[in-house]
PDB file of N, CA and C in Angstrom:
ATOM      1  N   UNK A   1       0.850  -1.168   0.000  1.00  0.00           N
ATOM      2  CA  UNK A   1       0.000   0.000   0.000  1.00  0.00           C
ATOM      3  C   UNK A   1       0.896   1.232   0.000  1.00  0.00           C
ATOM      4  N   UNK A   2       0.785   2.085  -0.943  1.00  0.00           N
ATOM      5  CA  UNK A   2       1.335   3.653  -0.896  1.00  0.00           C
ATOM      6  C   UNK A   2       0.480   4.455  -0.322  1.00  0.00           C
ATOM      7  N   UNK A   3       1.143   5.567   0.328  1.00  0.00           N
ATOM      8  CA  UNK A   3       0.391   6.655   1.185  1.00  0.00           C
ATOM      9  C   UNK A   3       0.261   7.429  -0.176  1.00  0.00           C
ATOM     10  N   UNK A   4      -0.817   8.287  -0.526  1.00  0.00           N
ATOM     11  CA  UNK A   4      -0.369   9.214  -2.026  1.00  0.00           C
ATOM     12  C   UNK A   4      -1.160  10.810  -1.153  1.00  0.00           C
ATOM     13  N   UNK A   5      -0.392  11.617  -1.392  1.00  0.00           N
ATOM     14  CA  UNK A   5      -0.313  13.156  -1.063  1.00  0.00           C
ATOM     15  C   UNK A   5      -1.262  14.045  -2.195  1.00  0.00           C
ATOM     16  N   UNK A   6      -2.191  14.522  -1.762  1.00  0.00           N
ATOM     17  CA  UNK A   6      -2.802  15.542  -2.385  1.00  0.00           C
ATOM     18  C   UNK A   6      -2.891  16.831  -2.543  1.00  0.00           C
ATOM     19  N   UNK A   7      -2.363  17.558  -3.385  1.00  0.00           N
ATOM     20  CA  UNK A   7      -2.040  18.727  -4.250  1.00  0.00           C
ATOM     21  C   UNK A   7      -2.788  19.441  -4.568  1.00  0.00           C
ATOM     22  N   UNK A   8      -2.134  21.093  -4.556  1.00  0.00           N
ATOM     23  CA  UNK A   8      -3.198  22.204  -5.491  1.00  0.00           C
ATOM     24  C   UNK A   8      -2.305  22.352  -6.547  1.00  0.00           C
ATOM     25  N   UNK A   9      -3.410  21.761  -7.677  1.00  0.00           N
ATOM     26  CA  UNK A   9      -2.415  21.930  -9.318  1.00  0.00           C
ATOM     27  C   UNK A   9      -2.973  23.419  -9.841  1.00  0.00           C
ATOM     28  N   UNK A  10      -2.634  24.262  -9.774  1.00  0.00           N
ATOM     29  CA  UNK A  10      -3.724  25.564 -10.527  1.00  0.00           C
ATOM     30  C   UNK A  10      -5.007  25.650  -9.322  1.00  0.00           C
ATOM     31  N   UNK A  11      -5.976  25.411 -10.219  1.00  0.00           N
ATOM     32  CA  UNK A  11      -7.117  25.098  -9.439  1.00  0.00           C
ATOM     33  C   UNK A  11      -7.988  24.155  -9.145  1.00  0.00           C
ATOM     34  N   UNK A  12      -6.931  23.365  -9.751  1.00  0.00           N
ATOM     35  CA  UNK A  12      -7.578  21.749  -9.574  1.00  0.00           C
ATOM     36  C   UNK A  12      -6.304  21.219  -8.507  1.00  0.00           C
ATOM     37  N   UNK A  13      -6.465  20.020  -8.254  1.00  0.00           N
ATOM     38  CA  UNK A  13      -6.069  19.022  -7.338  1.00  0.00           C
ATOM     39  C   UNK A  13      -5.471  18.122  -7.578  1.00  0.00           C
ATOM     40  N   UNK A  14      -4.176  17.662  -6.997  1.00  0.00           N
ATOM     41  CA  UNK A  14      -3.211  16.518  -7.799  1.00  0.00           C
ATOM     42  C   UNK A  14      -2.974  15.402  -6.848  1.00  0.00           C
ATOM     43  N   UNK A  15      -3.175  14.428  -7.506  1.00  0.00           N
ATOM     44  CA  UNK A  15      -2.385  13.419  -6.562  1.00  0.00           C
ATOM     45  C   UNK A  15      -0.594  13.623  -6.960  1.00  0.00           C
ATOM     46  N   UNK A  16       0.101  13.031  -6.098  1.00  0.00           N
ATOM     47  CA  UNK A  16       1.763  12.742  -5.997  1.00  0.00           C
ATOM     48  C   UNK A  16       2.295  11.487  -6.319  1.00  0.00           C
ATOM     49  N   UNK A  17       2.269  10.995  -7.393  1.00  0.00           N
ATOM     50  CA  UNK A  17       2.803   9.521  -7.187  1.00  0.00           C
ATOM     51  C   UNK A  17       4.082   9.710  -7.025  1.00  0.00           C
ATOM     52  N   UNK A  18       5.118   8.626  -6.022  1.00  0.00           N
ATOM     53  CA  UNK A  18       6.197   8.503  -5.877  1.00  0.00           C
ATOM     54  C   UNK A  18       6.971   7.724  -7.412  1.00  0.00           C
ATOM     55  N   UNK A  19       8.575   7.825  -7.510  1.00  0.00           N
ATOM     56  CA  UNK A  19       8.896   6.992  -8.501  1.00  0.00           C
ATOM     57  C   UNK A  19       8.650   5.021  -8.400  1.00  0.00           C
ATOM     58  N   UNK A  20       8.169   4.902  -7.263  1.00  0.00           N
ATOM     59  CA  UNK A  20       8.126   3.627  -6.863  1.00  0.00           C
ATOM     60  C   UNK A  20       6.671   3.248  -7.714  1.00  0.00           C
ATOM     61  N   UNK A  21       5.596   3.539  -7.103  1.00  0.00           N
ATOM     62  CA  UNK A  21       4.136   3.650  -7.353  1.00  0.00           C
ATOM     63  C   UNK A  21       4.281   3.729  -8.944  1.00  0.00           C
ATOM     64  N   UNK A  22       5.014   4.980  -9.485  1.00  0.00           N
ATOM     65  CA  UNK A  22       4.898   5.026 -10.994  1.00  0.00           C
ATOM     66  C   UNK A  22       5.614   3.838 -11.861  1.00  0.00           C
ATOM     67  N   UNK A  23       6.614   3.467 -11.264  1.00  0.00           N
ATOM     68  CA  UNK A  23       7.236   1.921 -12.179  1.00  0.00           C
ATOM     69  C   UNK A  23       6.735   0.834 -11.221  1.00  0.00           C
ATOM     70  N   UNK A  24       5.782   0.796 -10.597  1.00  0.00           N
ATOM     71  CA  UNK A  24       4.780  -0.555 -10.535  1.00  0.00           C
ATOM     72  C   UNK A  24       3.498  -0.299 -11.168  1.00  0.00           C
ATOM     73  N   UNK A  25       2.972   0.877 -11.651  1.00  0.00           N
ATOM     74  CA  UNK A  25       2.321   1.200 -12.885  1.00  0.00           C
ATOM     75  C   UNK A  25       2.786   0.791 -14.053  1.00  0.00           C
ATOM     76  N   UNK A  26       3.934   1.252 -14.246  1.00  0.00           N
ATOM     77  CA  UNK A  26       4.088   1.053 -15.413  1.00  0.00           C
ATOM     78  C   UNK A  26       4.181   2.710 -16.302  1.00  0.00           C
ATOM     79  N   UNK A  27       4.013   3.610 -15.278  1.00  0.00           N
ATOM     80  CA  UNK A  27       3.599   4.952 -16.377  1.00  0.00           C
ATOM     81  C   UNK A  27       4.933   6.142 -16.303  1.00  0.00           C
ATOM     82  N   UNK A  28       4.857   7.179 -17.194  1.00  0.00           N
ATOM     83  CA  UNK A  28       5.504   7.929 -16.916  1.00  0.00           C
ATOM     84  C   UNK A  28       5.057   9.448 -16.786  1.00  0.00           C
ATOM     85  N   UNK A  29       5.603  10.627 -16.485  1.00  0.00           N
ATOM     86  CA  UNK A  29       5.098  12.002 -16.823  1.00  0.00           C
ATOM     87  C   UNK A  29       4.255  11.840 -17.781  1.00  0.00           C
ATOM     88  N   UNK A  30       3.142  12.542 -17.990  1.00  0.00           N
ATOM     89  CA  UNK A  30       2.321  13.020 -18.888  1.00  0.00           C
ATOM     90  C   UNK A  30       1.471  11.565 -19.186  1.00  0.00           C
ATOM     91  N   UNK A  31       1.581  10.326 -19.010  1.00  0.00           N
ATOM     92  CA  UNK A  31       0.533   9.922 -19.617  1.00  0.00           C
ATOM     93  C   UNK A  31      -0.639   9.773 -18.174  1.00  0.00           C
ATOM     94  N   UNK A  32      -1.526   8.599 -18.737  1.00  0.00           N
ATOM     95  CA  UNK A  32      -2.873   9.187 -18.198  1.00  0.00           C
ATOM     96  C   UNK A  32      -3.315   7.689 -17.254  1.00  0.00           C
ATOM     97  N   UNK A  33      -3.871   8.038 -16.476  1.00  0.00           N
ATOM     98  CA  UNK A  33      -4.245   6.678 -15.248  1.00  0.00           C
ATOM     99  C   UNK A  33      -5.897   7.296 -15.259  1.00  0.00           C
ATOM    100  N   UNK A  34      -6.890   6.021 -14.807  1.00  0.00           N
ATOM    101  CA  UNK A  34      -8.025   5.951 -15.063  1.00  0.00           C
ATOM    102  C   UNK A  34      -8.450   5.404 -13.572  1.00  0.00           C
ATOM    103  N   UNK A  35      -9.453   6.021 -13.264  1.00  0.00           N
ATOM    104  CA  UNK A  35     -10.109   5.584 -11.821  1.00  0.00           C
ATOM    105  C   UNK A  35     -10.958   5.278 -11.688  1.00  0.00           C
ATOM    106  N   UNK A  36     -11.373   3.765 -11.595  1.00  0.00           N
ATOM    107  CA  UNK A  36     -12.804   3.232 -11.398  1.00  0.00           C
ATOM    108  C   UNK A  36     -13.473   2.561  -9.908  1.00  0.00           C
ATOM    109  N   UNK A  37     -14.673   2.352 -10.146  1.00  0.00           N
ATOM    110  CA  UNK A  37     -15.115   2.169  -8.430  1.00  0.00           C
ATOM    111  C   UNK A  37     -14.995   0.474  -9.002  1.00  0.00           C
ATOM    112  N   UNK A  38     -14.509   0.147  -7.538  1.00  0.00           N
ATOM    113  CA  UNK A  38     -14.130  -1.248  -7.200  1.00  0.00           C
ATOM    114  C   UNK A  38     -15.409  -1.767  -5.924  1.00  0.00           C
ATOM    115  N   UNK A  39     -15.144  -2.868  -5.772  1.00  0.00           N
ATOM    116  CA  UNK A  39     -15.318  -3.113  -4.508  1.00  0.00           C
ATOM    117  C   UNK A  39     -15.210  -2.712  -3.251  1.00  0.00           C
ATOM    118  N   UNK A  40     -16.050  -2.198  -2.732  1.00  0.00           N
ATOM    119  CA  UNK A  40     -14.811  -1.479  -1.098  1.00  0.00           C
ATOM    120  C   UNK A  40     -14.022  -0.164  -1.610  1.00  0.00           C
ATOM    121  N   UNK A  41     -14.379   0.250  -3.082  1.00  0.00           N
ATOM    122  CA  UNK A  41     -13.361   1.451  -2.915  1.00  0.00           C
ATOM    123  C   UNK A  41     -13.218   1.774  -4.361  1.00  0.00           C
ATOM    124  N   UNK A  42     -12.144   2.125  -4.738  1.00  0.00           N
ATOM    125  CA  UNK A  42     -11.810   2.539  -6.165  1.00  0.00           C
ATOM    126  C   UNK A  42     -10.236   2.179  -6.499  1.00  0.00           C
ATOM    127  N   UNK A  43     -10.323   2.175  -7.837  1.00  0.00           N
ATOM    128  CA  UNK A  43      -8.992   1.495  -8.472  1.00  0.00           C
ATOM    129  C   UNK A  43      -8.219   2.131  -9.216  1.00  0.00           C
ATOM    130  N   UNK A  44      -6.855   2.392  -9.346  1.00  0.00           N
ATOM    131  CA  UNK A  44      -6.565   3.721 -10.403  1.00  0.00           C
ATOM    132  C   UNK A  44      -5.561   2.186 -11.102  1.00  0.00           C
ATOM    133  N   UNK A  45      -5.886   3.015 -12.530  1.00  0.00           N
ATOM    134  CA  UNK A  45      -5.050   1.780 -13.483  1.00  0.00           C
ATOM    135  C   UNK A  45      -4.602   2.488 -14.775  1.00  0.00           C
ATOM    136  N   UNK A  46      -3.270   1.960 -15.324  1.00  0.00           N
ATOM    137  CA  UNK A  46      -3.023   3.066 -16.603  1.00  0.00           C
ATOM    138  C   UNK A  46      -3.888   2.335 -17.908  1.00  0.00           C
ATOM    139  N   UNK A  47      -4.801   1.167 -17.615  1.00  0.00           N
ATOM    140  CA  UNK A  47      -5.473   1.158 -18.660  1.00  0.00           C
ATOM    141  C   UNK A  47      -6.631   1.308 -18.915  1.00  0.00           C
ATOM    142  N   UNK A  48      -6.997   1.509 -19.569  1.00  0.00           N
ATOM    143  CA  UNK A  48      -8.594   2.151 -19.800  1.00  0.00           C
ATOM    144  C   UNK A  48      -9.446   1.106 -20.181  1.00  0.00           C
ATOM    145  N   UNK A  49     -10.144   0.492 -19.118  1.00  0.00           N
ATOM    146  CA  UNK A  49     -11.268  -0.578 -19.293  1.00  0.00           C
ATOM    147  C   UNK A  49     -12.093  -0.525 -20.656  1.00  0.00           C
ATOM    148  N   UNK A  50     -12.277   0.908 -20.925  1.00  0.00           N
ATOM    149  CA  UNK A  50     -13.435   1.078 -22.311  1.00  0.00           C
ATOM    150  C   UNK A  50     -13.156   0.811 -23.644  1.00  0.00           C
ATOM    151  N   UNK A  51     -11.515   0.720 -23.273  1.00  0.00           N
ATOM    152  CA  UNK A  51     -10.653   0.731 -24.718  1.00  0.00           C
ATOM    153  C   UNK A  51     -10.227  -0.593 -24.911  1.00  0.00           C
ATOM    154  N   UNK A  52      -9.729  -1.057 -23.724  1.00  0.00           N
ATOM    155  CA  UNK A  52      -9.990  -2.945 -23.746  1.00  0.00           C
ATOM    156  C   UNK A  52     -11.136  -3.871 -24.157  1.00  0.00           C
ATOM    157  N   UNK A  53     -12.142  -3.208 -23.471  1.00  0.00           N
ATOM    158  CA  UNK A  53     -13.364  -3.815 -24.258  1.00  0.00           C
ATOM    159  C   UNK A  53     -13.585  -3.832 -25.888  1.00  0.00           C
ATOM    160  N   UNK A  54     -12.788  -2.122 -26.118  1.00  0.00           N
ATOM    161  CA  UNK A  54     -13.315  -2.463 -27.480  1.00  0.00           C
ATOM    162  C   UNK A  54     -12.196  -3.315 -28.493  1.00  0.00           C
ATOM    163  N   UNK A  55     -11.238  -3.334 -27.893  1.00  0.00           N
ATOM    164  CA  UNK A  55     -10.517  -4.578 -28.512  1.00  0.00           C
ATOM    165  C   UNK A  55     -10.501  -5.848 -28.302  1.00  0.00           C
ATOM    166  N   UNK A  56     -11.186  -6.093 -27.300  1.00  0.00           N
ATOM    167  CA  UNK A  56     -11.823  -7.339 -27.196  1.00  0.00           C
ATOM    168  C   UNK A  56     -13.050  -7.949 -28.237  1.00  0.00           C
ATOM    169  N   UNK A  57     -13.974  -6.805 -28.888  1.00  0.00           N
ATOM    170  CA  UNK A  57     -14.825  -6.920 -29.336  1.00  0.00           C
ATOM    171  C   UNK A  57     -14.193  -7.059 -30.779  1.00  0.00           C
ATOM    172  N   UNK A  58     -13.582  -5.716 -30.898  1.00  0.00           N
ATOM    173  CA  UNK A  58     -11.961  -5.912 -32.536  1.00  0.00           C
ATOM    174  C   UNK A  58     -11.680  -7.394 -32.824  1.00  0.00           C
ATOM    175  N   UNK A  59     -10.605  -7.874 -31.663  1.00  0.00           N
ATOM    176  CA  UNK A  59     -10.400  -9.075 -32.119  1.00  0.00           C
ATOM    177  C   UNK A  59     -11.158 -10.493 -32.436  1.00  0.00           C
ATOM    178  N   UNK A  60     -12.626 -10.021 -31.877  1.00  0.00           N
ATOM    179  CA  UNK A  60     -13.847 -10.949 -31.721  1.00  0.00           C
ATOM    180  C   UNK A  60     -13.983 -11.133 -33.127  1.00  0.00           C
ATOM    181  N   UNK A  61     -14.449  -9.866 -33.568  1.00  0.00           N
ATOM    182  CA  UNK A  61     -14.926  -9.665 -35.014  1.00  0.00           C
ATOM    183  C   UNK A  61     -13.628 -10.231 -36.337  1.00  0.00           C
ATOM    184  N   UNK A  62     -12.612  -9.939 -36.095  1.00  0.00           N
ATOM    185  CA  UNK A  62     -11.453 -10.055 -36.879  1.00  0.00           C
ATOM    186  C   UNK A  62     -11.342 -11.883 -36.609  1.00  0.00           C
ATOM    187  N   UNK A  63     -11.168 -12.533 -36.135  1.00  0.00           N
ATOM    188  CA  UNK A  63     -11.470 -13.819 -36.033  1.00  0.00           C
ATOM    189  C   UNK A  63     -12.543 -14.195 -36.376  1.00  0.00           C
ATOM    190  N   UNK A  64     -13.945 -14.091 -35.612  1.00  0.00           N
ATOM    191  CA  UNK A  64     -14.727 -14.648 -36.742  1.00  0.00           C
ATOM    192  C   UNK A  64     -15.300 -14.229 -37.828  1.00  0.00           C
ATOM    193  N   UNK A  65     -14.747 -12.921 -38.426  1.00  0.00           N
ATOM    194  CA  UNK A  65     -14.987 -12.770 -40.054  1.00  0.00           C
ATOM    195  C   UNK A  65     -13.463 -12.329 -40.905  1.00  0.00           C
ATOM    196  N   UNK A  66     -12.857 -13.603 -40.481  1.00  0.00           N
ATOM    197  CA  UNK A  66     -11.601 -13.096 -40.988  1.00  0.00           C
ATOM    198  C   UNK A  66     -11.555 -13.659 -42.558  1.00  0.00           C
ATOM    199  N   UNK A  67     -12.901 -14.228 -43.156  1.00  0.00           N
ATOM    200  CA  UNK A  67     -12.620 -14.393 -44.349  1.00  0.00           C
ATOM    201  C   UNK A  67     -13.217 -13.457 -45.058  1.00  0.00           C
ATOM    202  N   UNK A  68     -13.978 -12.698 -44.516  1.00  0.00           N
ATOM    203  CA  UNK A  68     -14.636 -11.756 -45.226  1.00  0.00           C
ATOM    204  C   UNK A  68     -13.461 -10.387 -45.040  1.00  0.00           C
ATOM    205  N   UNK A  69     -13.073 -10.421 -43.916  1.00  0.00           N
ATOM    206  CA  UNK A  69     -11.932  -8.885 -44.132  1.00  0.00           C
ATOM    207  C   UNK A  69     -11.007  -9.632 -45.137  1.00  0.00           C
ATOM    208  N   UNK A  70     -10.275 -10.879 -45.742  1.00  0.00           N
ATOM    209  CA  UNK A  70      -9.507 -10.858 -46.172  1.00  0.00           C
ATOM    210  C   UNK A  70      -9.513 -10.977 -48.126  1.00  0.00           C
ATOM    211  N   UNK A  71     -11.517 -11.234 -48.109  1.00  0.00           N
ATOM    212  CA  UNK A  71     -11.549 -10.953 -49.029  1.00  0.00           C
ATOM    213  C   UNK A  71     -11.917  -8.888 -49.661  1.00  0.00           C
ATOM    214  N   UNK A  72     -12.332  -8.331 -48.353  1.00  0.00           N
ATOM    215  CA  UNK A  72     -12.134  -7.078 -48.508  1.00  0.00           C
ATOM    216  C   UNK A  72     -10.971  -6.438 -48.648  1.00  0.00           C
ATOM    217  N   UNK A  73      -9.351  -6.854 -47.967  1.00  0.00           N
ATOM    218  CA  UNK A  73      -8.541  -6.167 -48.286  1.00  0.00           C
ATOM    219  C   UNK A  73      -7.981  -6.567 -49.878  1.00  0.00           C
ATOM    220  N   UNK A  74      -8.435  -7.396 -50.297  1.00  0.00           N
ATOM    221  CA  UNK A  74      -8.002  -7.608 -52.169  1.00  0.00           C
ATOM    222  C   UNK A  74      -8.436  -6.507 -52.618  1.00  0.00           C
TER     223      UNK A  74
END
């Protein structure tokens, strides 16, 4: 568990991630972490659930009509 420190950015509000917290993310400056309600609480993650889904659904489609995209890319 990390303690995380809260900030006045301008006029909005920042969290602090340490360099520890950020390379067990995985992230760096400037990109973007997503916060969803969990169980008991909420979850911050650098990937975006909405965008997974839709590649889940991508690769759904691309497998089972992969004869029809491959007669579309001719």
């Amino acid at each position: 568990m990390a303690k995380l420190k809260i900030t006045t950015v301008g006029a909005s509000a920042g969290i602090i991630l340490n360099k520890e917290v950020m390379a067990r993310l995985g992230v760096k400056k400037g990109d973007s972490l997503f916060l969803t309600e969990a169980p008991g609480g909420f979850r911050v993650t650098p990937y975006d659930p909405d965008f997974e889904r839709q590649m889940t659904l991508a690769e759904e489609i691309m497998h089972d009509d992969r004869d029809i995209l491959k007669a579309l890319s001719k």
